[in-house]
N, C-alpha and C. Protein backbone atom coordinates (compact mmCIF):
# COMPACT_ATOMS: atom_id res chain seq x y z
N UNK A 1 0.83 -1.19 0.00
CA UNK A 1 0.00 0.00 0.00
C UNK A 1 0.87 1.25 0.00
N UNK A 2 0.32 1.92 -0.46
CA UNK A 2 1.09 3.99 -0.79
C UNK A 2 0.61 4.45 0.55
N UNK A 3 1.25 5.48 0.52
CA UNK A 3 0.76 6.17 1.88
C UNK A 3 0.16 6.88 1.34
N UNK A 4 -0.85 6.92 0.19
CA UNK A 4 -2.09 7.81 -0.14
C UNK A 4 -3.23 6.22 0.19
N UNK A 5 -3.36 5.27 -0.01
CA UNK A 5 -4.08 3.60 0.37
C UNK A 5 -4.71 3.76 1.62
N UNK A 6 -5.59 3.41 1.38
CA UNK A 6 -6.44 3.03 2.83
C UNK A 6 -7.20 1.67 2.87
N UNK A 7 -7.47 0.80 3.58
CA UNK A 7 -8.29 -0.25 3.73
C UNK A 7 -9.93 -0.18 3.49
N UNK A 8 -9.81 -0.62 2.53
CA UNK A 8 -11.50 -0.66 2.05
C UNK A 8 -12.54 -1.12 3.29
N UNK A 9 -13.47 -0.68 3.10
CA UNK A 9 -14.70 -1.30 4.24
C UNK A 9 -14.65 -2.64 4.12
N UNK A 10 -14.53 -3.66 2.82
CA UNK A 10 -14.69 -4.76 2.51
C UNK A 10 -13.60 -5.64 3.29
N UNK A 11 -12.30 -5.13 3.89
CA UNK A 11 -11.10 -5.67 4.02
C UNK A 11 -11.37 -5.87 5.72
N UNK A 12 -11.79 -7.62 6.02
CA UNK A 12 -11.69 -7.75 7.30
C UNK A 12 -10.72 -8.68 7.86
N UNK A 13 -10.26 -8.70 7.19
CA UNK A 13 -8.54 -9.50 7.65
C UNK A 13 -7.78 -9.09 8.54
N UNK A 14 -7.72 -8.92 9.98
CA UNK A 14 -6.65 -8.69 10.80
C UNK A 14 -5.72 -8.18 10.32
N UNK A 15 -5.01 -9.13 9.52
CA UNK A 15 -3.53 -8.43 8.90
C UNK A 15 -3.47 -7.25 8.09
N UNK A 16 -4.92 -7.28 7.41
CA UNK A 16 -4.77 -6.25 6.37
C UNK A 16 -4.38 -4.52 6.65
N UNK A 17 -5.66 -4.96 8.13
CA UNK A 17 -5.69 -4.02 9.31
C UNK A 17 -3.92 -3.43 9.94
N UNK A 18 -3.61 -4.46 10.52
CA UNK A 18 -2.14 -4.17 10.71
C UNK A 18 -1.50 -3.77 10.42
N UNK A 19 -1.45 -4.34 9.05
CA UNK A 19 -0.13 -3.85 8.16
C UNK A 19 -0.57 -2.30 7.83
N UNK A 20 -1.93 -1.81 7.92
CA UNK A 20 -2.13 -0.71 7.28
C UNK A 20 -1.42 0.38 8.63
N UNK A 21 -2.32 0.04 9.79
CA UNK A 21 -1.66 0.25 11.44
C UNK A 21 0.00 0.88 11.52
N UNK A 22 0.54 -0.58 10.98
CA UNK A 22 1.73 -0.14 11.37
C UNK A 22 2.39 1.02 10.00
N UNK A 23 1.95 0.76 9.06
CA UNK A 23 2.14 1.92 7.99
C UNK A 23 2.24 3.20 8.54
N UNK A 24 0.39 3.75 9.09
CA UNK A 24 0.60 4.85 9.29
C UNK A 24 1.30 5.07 10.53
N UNK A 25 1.53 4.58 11.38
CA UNK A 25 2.35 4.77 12.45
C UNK A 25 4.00 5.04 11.98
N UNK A 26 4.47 4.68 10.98
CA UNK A 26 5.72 4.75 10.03
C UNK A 26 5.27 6.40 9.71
N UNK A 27 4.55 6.88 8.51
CA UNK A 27 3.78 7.80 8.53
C UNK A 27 4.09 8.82 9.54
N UNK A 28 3.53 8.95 10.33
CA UNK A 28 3.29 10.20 11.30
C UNK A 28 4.32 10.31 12.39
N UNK A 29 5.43 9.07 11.72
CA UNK A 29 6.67 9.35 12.82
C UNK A 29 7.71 10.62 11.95
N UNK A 30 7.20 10.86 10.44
CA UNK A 30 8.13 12.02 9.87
C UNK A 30 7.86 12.89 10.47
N UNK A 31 8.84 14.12 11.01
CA UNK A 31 8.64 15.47 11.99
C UNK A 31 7.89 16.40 10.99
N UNK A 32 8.30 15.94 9.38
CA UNK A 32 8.15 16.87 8.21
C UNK A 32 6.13 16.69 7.83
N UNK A 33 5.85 15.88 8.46
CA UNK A 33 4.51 15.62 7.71
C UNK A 33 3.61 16.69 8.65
N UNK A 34 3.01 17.11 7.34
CA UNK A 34 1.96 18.41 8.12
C UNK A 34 0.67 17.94 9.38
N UNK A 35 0.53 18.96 10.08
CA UNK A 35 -0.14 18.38 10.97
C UNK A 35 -1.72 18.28 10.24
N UNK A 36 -2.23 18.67 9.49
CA UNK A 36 -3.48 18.58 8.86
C UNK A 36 -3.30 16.94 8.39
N UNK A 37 -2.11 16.60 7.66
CA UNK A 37 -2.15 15.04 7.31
C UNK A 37 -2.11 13.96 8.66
N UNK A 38 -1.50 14.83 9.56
CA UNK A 38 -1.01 13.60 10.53
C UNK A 38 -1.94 13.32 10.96
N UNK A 39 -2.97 13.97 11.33
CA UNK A 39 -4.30 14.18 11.92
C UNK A 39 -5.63 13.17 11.13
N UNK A 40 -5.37 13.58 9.86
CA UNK A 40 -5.88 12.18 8.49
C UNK A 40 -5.71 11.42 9.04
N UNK A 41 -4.40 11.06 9.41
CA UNK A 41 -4.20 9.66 9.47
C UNK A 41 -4.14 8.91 11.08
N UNK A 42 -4.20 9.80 11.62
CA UNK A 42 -4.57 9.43 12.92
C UNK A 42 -6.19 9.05 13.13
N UNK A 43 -7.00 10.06 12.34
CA UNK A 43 -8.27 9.67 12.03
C UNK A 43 -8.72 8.02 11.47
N UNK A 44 -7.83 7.44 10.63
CA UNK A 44 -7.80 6.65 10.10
C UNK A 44 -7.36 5.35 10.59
N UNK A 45 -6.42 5.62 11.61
CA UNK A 45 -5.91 4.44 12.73
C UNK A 45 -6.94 4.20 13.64
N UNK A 46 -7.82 5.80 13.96
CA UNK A 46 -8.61 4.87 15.59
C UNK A 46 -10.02 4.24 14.25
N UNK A 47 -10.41 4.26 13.54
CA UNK A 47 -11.36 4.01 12.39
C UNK A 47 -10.66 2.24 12.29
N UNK A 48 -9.31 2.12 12.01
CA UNK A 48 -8.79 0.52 11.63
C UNK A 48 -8.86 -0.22 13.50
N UNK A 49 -8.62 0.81 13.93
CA UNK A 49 -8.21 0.36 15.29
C UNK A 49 -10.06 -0.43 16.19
N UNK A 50 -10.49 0.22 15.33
CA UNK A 50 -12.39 -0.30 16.32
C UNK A 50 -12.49 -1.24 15.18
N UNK A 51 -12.56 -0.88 14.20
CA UNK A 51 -12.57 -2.50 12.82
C UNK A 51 -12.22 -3.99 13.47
N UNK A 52 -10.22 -3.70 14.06
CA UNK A 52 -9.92 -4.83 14.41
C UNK A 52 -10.39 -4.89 15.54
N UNK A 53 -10.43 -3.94 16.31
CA UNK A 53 -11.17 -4.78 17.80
C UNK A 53 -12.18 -5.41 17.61
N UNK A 54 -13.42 -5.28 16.65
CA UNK A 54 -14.64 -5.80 16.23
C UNK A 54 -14.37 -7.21 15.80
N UNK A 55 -13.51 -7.31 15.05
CA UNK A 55 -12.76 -8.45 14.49
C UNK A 55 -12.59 -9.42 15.50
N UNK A 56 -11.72 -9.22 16.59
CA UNK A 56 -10.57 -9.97 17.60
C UNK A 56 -12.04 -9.74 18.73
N UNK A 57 -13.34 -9.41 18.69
CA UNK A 57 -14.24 -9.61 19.37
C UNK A 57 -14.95 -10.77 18.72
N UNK A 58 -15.20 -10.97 18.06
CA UNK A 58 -16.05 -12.19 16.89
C UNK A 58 -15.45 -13.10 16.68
N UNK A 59 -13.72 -13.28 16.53
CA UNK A 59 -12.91 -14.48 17.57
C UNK A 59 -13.45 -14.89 18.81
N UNK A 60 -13.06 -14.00 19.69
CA UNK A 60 -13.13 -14.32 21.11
C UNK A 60 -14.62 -15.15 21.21
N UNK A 61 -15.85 -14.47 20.57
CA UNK A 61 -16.69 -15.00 20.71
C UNK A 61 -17.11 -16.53 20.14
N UNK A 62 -16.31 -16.41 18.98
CA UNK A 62 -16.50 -17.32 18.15
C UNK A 62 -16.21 -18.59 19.14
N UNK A 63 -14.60 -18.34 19.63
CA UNK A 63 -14.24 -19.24 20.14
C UNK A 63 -14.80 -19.81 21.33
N UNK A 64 -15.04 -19.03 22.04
CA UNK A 64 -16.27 -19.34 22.96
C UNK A 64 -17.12 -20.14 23.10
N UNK A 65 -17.71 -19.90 21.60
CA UNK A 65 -19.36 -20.46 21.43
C UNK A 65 -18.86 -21.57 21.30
N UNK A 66 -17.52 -22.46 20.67
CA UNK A 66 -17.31 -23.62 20.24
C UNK A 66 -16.59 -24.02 21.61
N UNK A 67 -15.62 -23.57 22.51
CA UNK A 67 -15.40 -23.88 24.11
C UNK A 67 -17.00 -24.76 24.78
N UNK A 68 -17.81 -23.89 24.56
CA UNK A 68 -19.17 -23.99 25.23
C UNK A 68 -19.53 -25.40 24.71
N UNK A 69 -19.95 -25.58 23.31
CA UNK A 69 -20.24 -26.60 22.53
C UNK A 69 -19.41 -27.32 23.01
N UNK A 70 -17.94 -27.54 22.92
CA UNK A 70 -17.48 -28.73 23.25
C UNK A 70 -17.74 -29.36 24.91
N UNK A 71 -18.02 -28.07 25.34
CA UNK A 71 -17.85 -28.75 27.07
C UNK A 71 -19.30 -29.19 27.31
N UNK A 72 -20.17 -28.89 26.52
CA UNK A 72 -21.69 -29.54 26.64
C UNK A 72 -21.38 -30.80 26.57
N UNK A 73 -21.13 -31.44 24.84
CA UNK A 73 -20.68 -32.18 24.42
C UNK A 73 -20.00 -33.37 25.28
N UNK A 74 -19.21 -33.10 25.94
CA UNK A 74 -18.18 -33.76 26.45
C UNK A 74 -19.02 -34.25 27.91
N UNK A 75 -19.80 -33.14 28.03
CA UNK A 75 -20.80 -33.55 29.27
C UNK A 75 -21.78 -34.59 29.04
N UNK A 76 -22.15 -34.71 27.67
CA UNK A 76 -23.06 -35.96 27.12
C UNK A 76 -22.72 -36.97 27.23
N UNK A 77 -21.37 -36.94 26.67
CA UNK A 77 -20.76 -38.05 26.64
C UNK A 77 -20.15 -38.69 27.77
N UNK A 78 -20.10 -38.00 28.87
CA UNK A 78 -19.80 -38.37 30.19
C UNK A 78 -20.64 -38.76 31.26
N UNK A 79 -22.02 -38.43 30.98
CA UNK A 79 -23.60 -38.49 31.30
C UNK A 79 -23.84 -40.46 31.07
N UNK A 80 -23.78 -40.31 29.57
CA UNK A 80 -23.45 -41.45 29.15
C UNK A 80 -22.64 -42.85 29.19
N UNK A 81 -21.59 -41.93 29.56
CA UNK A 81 -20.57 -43.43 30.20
C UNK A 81 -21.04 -43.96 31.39
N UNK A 82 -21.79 -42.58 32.31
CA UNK A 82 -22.04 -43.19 33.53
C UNK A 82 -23.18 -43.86 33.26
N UNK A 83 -24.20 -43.94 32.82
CA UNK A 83 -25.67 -43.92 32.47
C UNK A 83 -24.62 -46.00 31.93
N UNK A 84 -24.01 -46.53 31.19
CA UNK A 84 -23.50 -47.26 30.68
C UNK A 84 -23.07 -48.15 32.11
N UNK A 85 -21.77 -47.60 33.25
CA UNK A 85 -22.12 -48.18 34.14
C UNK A 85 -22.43 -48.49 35.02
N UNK A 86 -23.72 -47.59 35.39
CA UNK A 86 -25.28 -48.03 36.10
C UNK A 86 -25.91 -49.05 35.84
N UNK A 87 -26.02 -49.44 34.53
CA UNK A 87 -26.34 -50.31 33.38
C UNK A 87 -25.71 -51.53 33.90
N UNK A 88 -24.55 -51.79 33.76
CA UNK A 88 -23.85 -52.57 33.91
C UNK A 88 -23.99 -53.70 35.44
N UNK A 89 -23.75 -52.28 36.34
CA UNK A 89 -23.57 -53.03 37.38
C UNK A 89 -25.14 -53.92 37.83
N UNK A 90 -25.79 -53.89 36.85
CA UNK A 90 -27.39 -53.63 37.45
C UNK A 90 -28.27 -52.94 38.11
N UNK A 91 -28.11 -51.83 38.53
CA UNK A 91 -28.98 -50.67 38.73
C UNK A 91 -29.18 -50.01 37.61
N UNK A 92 -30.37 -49.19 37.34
CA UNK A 92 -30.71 -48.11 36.22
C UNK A 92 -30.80 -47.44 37.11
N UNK A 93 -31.03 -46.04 36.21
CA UNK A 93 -31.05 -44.61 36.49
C UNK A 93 -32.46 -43.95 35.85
């Protein structure tokens, strides 16, 4: 990307985010860049900066929801083994 490039609305890739991140942070470390631009582009970091948090929130959640699922899961199946030897020994449940 140019340092005229910005990340499209369409671009939800973490990295894409980043790499743009650490760009302008490259960017606004020149002493020479006007403060009307630096300010652009500072505009433009906290704008990438709530994107990826939105992002690295819909992970977290994501991952979650499948944590959850598996530990149900695993609870069935453990429900079950016992339910198996209840069974066994001759008592039901």
């Amino acid at each position: 990307m140019s340092n005229t490039d910005t990340v499209s609305p369409e671009a939800t890739s973490f990295g894409e985010l980043k790499a743009r991140l650490d760009e302008i942070v490259e960017l606004v470390s020149d002493d020479s860049l006007p403060l009307e631009e630096a300010l652009k582009y500072y505009e433009e970091a906290v704008g990438l900066g709530l994107e990826a948090s939105n992002i690295l929130e819909q992970g977290i959640n994501a991952n979650t929801a499948e944590h959850d699922l598996a530990q149900e899961q695993a609870g069935d199946i453990e429900e079950k083994s016992e339910e198996t030897v209840d069974i066994s020994a001759g008592s039901t449940r």
